[in-house]
Protein backbone atom coordinates (compact mmCIF):
# COMPACT_ATOMS: atom_id res chain seq x y z
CA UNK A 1 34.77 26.22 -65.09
CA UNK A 2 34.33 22.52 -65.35
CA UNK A 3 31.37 20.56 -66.00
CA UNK A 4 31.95 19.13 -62.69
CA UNK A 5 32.49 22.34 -61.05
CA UNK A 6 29.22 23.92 -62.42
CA UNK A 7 27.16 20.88 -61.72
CA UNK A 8 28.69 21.05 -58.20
CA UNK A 9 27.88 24.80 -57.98
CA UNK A 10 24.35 24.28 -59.29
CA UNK A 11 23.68 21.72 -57.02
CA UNK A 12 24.92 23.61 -53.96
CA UNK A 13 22.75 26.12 -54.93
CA UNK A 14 19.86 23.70 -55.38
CA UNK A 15 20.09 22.17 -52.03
CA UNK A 16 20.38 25.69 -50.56
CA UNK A 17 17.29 27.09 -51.98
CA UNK A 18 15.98 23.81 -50.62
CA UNK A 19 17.31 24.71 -47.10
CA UNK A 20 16.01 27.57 -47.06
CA UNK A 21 12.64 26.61 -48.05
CA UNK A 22 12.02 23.79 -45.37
CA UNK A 23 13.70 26.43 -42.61
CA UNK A 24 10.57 28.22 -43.02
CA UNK A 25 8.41 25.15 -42.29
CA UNK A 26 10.38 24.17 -39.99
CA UNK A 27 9.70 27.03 -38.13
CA UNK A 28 6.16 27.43 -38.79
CA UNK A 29 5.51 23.65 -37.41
CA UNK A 30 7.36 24.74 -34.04
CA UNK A 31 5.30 27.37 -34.00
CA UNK A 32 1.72 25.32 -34.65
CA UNK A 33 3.64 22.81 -31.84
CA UNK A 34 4.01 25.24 -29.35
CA UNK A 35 0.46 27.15 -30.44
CA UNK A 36 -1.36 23.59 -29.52
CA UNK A 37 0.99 23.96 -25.98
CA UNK A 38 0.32 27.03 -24.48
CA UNK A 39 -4.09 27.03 -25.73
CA UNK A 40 -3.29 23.26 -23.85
CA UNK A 41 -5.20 21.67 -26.58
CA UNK A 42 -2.29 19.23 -26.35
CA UNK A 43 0.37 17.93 -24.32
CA UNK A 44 4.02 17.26 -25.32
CA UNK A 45 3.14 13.70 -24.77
CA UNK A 46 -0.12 14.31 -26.89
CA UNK A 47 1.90 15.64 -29.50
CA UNK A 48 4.66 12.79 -29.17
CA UNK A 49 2.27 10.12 -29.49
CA UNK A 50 0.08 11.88 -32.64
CA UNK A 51 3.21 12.35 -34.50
CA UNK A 52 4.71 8.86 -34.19
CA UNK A 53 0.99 7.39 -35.56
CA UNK A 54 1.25 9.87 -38.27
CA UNK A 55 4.39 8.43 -39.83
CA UNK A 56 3.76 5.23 -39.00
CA UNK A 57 0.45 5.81 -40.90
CA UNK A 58 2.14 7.76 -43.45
CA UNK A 59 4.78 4.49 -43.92
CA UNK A 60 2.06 2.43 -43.85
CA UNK A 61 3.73 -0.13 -41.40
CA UNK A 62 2.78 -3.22 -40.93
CA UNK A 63 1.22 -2.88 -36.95
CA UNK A 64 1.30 -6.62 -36.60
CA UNK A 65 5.00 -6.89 -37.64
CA UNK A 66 5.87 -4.09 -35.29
CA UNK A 67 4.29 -5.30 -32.23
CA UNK A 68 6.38 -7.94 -32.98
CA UNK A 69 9.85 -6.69 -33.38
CA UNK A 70 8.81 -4.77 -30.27
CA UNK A 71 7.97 -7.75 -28.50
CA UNK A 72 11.43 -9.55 -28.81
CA UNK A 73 12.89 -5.87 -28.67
CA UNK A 74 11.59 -4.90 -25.22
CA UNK A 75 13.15 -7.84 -22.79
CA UNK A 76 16.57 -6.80 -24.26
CA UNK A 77 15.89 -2.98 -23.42
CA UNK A 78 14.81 -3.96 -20.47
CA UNK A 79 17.82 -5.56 -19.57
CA UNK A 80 20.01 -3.13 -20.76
CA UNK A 81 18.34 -0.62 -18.01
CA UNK A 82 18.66 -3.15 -15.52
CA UNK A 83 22.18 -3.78 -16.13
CA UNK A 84 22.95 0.47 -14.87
CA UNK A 85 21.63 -0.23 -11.77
């Protein structure tokens, strides 16, 4: 086999192993999800809105800079829905 072809075959297996791995967390964060559903400690909307702080804590984004962009985002949105209508 060729260098190529075993580094190829390694890393297939690599990224597999990998898959397999985050399946399992994957899984197990559906299953916290849908754990903080049906006690109704949270809503979907809860949940939604916690999660999109979290990684835009976990970027570290700049708040200020975001309002922003949203701010010059949102009329063009807007007209976007208005043009379906």
């Amino acid at each position: 086999m060729s260098d190529k072809k075993t580094y190829a075959a390694s890393f297939v297996k690599s990224v597999k192993e990998l898959d397999d791995t985050i399946r399992v967390y994957t899984e197990h964060k559906k299953e916290l999800r849908q754990e903080y559903l049906s006690n109704k400690w949270l809503t979907k909307s809860d949940i939604k809105y916690i999660m999109k702080a979290y990684r835009l804590a976990k970027d570290q984004t700049d708040m200020e800079e975001l309002d922003k962009v949203y701010a010059d985002l949102l009329p063009l949105v807007e007209d976007e829905d208005g043009a379906d209508q």
